[in-house]
C-alpha atoms as a PDB file:
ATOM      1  CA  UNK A   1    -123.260-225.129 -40.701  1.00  0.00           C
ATOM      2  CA  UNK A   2    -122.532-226.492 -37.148  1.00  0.00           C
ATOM      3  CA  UNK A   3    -119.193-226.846 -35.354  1.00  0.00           C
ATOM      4  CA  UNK A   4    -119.620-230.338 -36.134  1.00  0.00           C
ATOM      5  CA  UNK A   5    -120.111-230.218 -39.690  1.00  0.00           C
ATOM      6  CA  UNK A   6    -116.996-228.011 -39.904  1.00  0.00           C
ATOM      7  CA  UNK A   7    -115.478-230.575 -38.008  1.00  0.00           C
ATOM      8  CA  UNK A   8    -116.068-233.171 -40.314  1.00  0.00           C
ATOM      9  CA  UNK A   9    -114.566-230.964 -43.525  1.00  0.00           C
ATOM     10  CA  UNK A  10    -111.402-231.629 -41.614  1.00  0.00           C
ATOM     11  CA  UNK A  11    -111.715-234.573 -41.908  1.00  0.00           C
ATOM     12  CA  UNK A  12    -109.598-234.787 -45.099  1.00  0.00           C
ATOM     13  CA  UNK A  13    -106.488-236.739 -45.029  1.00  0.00           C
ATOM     14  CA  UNK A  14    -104.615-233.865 -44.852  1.00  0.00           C
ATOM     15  CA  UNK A  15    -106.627-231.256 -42.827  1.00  0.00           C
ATOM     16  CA  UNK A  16    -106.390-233.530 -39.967  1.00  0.00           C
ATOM     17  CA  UNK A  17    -103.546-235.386 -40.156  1.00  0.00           C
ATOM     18  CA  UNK A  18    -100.921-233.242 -41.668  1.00  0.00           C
ATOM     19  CA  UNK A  19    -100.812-232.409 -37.569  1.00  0.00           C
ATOM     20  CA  UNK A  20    -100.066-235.706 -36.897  1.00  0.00           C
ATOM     21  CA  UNK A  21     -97.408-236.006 -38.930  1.00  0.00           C
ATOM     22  CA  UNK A  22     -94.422-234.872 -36.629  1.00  0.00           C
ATOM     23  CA  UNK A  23     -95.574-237.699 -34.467  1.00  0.00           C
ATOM     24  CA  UNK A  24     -95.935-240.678 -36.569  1.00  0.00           C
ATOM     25  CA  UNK A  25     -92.729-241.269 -38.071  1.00  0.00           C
ATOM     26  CA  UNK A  26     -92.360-244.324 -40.259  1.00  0.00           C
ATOM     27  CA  UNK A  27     -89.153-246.805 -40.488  1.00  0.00           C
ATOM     28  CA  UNK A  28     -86.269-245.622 -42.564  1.00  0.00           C
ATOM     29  CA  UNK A  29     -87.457-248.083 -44.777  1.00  0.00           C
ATOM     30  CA  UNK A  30     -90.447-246.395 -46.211  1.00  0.00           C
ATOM     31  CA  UNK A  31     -88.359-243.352 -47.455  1.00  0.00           C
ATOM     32  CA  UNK A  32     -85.149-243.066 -49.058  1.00  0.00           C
ATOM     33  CA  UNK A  33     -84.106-240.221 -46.828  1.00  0.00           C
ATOM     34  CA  UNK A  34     -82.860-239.963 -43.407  1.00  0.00           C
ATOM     35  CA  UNK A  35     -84.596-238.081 -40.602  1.00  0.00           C
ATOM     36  CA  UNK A  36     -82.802-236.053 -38.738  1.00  0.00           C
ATOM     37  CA  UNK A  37     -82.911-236.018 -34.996  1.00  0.00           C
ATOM     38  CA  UNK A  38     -82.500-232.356 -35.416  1.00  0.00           C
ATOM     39  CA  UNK A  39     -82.572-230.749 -38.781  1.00  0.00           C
ATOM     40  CA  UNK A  40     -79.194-228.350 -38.369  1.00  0.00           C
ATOM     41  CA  UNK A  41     -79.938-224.411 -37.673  1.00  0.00           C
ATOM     42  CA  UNK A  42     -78.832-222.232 -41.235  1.00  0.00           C
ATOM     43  CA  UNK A  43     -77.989-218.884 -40.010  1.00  0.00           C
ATOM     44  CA  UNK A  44     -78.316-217.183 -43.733  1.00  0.00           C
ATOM     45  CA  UNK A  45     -81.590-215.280 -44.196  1.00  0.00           C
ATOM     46  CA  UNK A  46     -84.351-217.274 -45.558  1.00  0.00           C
ATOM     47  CA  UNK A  47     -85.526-214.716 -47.700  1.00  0.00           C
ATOM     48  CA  UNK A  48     -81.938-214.408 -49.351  1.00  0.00           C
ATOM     49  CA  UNK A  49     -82.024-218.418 -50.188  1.00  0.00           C
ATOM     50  CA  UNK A  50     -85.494-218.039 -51.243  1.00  0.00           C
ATOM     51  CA  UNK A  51     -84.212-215.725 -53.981  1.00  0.00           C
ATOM     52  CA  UNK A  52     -81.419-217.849 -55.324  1.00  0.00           C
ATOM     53  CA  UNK A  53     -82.605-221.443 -54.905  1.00  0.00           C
ATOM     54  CA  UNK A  54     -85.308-223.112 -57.311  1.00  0.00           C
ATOM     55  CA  UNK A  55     -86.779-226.554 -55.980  1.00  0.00           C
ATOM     56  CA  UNK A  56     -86.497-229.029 -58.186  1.00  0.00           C
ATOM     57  CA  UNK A  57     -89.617-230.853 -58.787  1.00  0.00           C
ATOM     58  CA  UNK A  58     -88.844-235.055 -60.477  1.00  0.00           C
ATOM     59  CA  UNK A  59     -93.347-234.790 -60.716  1.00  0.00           C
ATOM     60  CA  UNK A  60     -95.472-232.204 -61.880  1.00  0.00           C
ATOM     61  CA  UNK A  61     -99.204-231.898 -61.437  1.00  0.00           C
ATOM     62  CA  UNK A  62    -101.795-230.543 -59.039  1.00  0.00           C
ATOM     63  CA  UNK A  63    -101.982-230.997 -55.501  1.00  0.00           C
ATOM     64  CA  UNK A  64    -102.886-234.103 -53.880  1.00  0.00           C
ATOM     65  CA  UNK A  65    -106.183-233.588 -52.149  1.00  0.00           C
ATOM     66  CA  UNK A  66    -110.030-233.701 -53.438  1.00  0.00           C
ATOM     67  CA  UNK A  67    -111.650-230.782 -53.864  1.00  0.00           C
ATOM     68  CA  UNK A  68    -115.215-228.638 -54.128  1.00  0.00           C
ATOM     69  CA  UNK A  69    -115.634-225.731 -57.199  1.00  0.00           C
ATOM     70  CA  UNK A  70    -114.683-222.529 -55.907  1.00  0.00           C
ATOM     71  CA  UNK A  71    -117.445-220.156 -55.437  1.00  0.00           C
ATOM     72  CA  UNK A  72    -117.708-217.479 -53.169  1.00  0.00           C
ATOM     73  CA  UNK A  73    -119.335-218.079 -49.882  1.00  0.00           C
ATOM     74  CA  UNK A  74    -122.055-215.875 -48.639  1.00  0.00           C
ATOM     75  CA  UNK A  75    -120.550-213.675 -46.871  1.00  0.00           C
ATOM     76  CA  UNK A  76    -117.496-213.297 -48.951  1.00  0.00           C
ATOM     77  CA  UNK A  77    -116.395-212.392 -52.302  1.00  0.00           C
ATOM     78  CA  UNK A  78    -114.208-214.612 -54.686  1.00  0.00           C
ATOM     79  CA  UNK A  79    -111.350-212.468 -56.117  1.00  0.00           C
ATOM     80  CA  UNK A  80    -108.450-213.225 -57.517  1.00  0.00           C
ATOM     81  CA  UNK A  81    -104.580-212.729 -57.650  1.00  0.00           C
ATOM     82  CA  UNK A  82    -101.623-213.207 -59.747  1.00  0.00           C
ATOM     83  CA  UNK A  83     -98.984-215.355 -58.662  1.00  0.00           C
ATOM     84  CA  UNK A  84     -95.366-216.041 -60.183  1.00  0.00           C
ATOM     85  CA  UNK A  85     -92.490-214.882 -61.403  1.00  0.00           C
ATOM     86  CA  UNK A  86     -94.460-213.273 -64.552  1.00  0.00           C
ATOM     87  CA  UNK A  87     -97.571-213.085 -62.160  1.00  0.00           C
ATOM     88  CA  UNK A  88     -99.213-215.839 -64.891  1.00  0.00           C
ATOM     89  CA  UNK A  89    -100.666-217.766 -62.550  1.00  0.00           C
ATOM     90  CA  UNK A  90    -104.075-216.655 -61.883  1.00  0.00           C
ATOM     91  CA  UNK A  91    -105.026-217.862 -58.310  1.00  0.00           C
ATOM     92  CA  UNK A  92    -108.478-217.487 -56.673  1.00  0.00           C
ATOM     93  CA  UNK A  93    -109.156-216.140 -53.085  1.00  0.00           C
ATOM     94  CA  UNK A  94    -112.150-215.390 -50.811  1.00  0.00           C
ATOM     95  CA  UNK A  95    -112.348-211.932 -49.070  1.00  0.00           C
ATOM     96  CA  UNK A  96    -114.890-211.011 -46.144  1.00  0.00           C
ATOM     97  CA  UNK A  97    -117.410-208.096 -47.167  1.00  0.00           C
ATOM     98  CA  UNK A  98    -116.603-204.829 -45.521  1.00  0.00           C
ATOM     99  CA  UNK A  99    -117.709-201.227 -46.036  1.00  0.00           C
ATOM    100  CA  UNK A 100    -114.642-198.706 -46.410  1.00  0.00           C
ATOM    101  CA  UNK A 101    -114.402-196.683 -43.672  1.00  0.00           C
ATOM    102  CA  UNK A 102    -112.958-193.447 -42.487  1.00  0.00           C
ATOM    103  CA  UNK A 103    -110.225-195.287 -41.023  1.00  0.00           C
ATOM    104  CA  UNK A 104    -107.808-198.205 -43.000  1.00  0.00           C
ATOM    105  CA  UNK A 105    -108.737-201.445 -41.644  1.00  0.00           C
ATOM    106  CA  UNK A 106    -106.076-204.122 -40.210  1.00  0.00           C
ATOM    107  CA  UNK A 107    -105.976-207.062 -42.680  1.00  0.00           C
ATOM    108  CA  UNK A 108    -105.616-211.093 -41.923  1.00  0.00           C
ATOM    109  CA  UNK A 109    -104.488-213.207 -44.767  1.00  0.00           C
ATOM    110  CA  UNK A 110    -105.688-216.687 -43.467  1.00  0.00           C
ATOM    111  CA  UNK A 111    -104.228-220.064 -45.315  1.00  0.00           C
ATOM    112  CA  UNK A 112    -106.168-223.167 -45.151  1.00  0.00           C
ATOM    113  CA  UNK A 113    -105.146-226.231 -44.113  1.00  0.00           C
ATOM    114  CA  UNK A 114    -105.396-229.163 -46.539  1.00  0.00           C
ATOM    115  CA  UNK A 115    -104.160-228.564 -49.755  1.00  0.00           C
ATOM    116  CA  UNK A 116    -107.521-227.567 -51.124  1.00  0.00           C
ATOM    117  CA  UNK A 117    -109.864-224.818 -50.240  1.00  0.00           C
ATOM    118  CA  UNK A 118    -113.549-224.894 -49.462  1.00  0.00           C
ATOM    119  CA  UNK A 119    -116.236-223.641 -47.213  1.00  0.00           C
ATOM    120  CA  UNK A 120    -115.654-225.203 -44.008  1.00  0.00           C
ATOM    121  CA  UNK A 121    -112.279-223.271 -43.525  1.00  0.00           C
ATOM    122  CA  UNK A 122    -113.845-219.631 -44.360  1.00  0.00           C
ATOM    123  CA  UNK A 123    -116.394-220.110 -41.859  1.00  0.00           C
ATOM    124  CA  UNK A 124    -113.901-221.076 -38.775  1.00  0.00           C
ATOM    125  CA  UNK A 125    -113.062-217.220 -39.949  1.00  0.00           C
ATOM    126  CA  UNK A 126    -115.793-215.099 -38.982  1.00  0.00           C
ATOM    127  CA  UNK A 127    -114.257-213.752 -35.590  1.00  0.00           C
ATOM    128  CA  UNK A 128    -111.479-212.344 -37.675  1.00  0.00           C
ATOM    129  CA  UNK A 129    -114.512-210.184 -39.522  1.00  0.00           C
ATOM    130  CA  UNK A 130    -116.269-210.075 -36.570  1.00  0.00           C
ATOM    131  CA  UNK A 131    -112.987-208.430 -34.808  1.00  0.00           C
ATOM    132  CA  UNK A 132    -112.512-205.774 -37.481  1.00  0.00           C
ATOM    133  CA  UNK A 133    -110.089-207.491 -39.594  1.00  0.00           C
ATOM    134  CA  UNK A 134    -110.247-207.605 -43.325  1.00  0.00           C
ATOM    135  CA  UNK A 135    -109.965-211.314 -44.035  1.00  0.00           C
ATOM    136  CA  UNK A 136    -108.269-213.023 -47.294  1.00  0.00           C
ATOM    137  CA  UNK A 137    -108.224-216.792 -47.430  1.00  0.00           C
ATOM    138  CA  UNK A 138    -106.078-217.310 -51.172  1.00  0.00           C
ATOM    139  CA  UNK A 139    -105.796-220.857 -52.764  1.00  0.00           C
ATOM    140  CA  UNK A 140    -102.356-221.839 -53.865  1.00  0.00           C
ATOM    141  CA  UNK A 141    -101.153-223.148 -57.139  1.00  0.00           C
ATOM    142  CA  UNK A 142    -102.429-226.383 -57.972  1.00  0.00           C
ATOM    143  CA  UNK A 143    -105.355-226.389 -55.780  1.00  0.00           C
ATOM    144  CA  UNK A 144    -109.085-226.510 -56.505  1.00  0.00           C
ATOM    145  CA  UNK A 145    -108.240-227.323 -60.145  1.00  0.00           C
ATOM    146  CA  UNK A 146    -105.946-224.662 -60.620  1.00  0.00           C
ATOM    147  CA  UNK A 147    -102.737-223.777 -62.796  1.00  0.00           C
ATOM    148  CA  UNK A 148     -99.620-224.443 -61.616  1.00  0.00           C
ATOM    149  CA  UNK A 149     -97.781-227.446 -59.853  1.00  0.00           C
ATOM    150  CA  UNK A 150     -97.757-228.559 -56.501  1.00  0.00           C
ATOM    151  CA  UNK A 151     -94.841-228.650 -54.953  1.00  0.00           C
ATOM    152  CA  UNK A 152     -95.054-229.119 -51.365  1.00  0.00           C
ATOM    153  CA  UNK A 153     -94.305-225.878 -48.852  1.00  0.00           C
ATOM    154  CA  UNK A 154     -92.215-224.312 -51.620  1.00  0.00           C
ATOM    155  CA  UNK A 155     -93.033-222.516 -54.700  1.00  0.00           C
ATOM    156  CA  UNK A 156     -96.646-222.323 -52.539  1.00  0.00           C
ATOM    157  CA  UNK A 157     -94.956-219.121 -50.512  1.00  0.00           C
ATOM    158  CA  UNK A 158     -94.165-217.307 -53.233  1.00  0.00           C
ATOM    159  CA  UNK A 159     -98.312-217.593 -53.470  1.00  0.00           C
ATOM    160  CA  UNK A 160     -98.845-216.873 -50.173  1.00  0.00           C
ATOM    161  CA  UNK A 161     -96.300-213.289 -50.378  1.00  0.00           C
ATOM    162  CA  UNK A 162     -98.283-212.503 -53.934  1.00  0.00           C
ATOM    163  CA  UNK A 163    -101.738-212.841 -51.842  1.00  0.00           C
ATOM    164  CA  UNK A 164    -100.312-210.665 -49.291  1.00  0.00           C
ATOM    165  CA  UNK A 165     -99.540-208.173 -51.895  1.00  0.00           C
ATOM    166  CA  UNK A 166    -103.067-208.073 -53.123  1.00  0.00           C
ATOM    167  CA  UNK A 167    -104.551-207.640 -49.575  1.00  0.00           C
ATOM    168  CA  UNK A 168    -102.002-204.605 -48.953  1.00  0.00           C
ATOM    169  CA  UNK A 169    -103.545-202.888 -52.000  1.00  0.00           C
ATOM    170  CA  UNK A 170    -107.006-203.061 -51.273  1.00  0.00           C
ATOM    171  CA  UNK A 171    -109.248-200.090 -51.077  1.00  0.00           C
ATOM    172  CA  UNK A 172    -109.652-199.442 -47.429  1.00  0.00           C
ATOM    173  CA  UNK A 173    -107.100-201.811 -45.865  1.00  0.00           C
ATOM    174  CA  UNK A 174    -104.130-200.881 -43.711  1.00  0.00           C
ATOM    175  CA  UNK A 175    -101.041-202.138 -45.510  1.00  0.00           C
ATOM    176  CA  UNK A 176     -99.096-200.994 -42.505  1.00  0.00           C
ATOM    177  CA  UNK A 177    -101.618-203.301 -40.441  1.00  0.00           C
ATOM    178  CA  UNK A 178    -101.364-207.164 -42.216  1.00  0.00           C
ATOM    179  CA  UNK A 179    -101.109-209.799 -40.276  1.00  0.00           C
ATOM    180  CA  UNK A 180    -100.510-214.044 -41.235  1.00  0.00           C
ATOM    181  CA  UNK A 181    -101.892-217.150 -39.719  1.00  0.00           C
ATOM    182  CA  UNK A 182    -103.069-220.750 -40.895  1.00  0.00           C
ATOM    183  CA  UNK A 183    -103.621-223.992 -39.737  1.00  0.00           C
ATOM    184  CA  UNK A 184    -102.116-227.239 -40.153  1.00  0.00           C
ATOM    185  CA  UNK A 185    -100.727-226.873 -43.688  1.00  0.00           C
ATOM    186  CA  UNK A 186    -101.611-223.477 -43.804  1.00  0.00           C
ATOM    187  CA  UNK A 187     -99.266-223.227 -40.267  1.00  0.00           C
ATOM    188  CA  UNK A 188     -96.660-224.206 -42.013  1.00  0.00           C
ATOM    189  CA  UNK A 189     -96.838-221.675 -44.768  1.00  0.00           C
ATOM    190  CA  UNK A 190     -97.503-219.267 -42.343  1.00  0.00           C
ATOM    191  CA  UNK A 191     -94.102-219.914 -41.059  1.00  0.00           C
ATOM    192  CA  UNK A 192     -92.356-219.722 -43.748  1.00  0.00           C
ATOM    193  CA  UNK A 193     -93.759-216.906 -45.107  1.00  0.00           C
ATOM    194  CA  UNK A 194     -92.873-214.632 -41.980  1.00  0.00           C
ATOM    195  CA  UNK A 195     -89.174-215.327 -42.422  1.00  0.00           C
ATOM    196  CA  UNK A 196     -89.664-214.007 -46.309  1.00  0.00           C
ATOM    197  CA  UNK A 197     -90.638-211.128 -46.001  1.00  0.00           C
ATOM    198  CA  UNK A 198     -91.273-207.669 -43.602  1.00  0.00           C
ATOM    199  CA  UNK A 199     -95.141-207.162 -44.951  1.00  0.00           C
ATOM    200  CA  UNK A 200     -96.409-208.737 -41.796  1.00  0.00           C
ATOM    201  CA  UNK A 201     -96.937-206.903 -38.148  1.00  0.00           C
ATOM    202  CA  UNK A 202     -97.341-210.723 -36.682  1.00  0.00           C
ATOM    203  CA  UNK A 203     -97.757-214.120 -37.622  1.00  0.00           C
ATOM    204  CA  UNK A 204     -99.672-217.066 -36.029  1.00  0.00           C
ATOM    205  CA  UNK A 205     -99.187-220.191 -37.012  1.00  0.00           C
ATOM    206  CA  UNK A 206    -101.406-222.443 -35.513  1.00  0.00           C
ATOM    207  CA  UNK A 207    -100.720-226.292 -35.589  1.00  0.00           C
ATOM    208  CA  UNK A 208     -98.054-226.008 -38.140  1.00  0.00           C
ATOM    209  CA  UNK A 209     -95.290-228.225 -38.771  1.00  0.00           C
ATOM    210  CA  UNK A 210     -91.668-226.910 -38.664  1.00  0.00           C
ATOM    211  CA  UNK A 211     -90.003-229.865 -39.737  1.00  0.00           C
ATOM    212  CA  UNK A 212     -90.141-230.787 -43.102  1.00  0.00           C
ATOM    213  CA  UNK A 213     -88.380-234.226 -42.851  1.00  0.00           C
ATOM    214  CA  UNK A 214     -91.032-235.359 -40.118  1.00  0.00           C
ATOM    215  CA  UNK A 215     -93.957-234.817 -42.324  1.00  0.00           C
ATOM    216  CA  UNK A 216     -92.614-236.065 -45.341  1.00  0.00           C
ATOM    217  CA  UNK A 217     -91.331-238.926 -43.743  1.00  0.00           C
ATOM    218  CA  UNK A 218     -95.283-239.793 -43.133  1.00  0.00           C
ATOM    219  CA  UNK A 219     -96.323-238.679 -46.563  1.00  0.00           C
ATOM    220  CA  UNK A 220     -93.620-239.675 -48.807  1.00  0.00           C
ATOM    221  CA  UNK A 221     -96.079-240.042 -51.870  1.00  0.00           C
ATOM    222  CA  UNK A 222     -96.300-236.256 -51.543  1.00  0.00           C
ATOM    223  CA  UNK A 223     -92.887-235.685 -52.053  1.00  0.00           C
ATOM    224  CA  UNK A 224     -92.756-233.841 -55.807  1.00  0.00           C
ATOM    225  CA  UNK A 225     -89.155-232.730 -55.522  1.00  0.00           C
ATOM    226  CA  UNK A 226     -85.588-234.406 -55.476  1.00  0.00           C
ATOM    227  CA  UNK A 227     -85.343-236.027 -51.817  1.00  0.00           C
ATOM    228  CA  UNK A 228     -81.658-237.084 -52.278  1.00  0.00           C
ATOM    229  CA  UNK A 229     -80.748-232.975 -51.921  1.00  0.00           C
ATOM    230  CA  UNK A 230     -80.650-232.442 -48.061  1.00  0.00           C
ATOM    231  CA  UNK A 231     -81.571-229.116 -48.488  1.00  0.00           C
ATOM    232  CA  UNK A 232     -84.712-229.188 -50.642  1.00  0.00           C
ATOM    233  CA  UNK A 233     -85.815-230.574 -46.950  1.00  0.00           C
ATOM    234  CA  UNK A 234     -84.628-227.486 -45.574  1.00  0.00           C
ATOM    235  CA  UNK A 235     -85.747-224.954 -47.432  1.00  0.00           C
ATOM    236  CA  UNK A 236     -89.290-226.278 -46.262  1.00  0.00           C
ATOM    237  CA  UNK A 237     -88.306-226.581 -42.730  1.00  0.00           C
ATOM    238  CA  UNK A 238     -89.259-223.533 -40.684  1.00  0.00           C
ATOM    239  CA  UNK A 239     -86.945-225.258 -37.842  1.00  0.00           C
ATOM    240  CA  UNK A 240     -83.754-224.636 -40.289  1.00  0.00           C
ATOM    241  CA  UNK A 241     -84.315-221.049 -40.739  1.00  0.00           C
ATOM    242  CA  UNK A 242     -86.129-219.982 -37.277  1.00  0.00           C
ATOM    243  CA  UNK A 243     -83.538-217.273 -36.700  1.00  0.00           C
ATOM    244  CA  UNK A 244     -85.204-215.569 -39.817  1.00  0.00           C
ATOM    245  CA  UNK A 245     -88.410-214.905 -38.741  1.00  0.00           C
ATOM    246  CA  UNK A 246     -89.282-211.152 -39.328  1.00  0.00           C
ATOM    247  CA  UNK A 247     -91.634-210.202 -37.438  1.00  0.00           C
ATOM    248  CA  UNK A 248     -93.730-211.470 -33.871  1.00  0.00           C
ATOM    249  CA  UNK A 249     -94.756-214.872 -33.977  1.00  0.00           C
ATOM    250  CA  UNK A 250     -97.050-216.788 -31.962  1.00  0.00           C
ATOM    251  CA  UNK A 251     -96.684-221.146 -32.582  1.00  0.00           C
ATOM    252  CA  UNK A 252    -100.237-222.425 -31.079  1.00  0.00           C
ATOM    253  CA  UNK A 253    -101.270-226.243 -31.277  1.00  0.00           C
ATOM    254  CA  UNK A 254    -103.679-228.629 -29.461  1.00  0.00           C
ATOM    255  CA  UNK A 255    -103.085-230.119 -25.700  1.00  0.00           C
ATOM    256  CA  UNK A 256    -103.859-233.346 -27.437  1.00  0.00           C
ATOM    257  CA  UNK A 257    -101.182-232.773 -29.953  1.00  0.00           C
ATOM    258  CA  UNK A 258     -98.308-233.525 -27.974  1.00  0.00           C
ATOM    259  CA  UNK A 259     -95.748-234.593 -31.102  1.00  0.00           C
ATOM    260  CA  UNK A 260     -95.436-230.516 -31.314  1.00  0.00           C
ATOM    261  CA  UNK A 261     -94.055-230.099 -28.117  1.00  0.00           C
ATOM    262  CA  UNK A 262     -90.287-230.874 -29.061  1.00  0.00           C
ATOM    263  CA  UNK A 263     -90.274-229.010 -32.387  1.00  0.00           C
ATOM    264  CA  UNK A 264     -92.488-226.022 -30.907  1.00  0.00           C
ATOM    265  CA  UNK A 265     -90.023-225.624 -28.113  1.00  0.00           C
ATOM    266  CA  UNK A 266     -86.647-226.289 -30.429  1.00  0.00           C
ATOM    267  CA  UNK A 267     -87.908-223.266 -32.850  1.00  0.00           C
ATOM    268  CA  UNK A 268     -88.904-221.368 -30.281  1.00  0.00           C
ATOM    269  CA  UNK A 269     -85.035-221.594 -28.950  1.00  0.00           C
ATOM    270  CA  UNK A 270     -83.880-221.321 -31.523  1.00  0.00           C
ATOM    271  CA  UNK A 271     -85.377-217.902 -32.754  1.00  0.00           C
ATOM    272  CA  UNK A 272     -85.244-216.109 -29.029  1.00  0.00           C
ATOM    273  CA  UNK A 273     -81.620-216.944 -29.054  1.00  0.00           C
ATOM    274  CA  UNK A 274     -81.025-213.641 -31.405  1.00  0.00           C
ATOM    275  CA  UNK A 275     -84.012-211.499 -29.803  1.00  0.00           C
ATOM    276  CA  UNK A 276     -87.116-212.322 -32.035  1.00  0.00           C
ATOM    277  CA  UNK A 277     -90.340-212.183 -30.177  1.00  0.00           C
ATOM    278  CA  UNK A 278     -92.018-215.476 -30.180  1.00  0.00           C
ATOM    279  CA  UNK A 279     -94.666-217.455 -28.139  1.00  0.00           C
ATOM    280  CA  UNK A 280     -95.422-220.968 -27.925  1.00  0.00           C
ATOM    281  CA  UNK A 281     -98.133-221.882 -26.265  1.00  0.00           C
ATOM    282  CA  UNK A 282    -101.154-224.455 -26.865  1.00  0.00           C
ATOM    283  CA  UNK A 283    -105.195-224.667 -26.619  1.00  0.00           C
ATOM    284  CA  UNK A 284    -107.364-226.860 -24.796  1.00  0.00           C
ATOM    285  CA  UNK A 285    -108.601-230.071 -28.205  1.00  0.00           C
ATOM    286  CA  UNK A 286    -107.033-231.737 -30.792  1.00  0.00           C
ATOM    287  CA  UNK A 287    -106.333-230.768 -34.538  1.00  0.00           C
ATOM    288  CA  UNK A 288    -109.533-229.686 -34.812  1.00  0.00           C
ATOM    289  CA  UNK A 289    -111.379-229.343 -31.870  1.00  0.00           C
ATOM    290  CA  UNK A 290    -108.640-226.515 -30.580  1.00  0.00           C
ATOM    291  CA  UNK A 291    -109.270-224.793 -33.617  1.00  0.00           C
ATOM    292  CA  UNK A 292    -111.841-222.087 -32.582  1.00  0.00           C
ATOM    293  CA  UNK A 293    -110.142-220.669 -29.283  1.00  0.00           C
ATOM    294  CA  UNK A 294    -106.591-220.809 -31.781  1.00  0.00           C
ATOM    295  CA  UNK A 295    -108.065-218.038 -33.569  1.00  0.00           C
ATOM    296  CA  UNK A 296    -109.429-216.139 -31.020  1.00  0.00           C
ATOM    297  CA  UNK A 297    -105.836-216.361 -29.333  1.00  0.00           C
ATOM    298  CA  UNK A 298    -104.892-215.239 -32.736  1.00  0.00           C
ATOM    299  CA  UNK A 299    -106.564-212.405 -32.303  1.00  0.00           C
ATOM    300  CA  UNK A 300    -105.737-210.920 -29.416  1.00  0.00           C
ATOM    301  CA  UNK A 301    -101.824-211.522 -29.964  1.00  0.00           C
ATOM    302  CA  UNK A 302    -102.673-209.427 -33.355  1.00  0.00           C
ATOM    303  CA  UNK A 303    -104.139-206.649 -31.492  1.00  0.00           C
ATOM    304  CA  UNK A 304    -101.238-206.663 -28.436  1.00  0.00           C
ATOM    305  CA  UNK A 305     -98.664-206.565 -30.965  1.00  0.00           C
ATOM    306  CA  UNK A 306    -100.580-203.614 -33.016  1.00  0.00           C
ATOM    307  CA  UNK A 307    -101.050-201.618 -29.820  1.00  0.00           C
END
């Protein structure tokens, strides 16, 4: 597959434009919620709400976007994880082939944008594999066909920390050595998954969005939860809780995606005003386009923080 054709896989509604969604907000009027010109900073540990509060969800069902059968691609394997407080959701992921070796390897959980997984994401991947990395790209609840019910940047993480937990305990992989990034939607999981937990060495979220009033303010049909409770907004905004990340971060988005600049340099603030290490910086393209030299970015960040 060319660069082009994995170009036009993003070309889903939400693979391209979930980016765009901190730019184009709509009048009050097409949402019964306000939008804040800054979402207030919570200075209690994200993890700690995590634990206590539930999201309440008014519509249950799967997540919004078409999708293609999961098989595993060719250079991968299909595996699969259990999600959930009593791990019953059974959740699919893709893992790169690798040979054990005498040392652990370092291991890269990836999460897709879009809410669905397919092809087109795993092979942006290859220069993860290609670097040394174990890669794990997981699906989420509700994706693909799945069990479980979407919910929009929420119960998704507690997906996200079970897939981490499966990479740690694979044969031959480093569970000292796991790092998190994703793009777009996947960004902002990645976000929010480094302020729940210590598993990671670094995160990299690459043209995620922090604020979750701004995006659902441009998809308000996505909205599954209760959006007259302020805080069911925050508890999906990484801009809330960006004094919890736990470990290095790097925020990466397109020169052409200028809507991040505000929000990228607010959480950035925001977190480096009680000593976390964090970078914000951007690539040369758009959603897309910037995609490839993201990664490799990615990767080197990894490796200077694993040094």
């Amino acid at each position: 597959m060319s660069f082009d054709d994995r170009n036009a896989f993003f070309h889903q509604r939400r693979a391209v434009l979930a980016g765009i969604a901190g730019a184009l907000v709509l009048p009050h009027a097409a949402s019964a919620f306000n939008v804040p010109d800054q979402p207030r900073l919570i200075a209690r540990d994200y993890a700690k709400v995590r634990h206590r509060f539930r999201t309440r969800l008014l519509q249950k069902g799967p997540a919004p976007d078409k999708y293609e059968a999961l098989a595993a691609p060719p250079d991968g394997e299909q595996i699969f994880y259990r999600s959930h407080a009593g791990g019953e959701l059974e959740l699919a992921a893709w893992i790169s082939k690798y040979k054990r070796g005498r040392h652990a390897k370092p291991g890269v959980l990836f999460l897709h944008g879009g809410n669905a997984m397919g092809v087109g994401q795993w092979q942006l991947l290859k220069p993860y594999a290609d670097g040394g990395f174990v890669v794990l790209m997981p699906s989420v609840r509700g994706e693909n066909g799945q069990m479980g019910n979407f919910s929009g940047f929420y119960d998704e993480v507690d997906d996200v920390l079970a897939a981490a937990d499966r990479l740690a305990h694979l044969p031959g992989v480093d569970p000292n050595r796991l790092f998190v990034a994703g793009h777009s939607i996947g960004g902002t999981l990645t976000m929010l998954a480094a302020m729940s937990t210590h598993r990671f060495r670094a995160a990299a979220p690459i043209s995620g969005n922090p604020d979750a009033f701004r995006f659902f303010n441009r998809y308000p049909q996505d909205i599954r939860f209760d959006e007259g409770n302020r805080h069911e907004f925050e508890v999906r905004s990484a801009l809330c809780y960006a004094q919890s990340f736990k470990c290095p971060v790097r925020v990466v988005h397109g020169t052409e995606e200028d809507h991040f600049n505000d929000r990228a340099g607010l959480l950035a603030r925001r977190a480096r005003a009680v000593g976390i290490h964090i970078e914000a910086d951007t690539a040369a393209g758009n959603h897309t386009s910037a995609l490839p030299a993201e990664i490799e970015q990615s990767i080197r960040f990894f490796r200077s923080v694993a040094a």
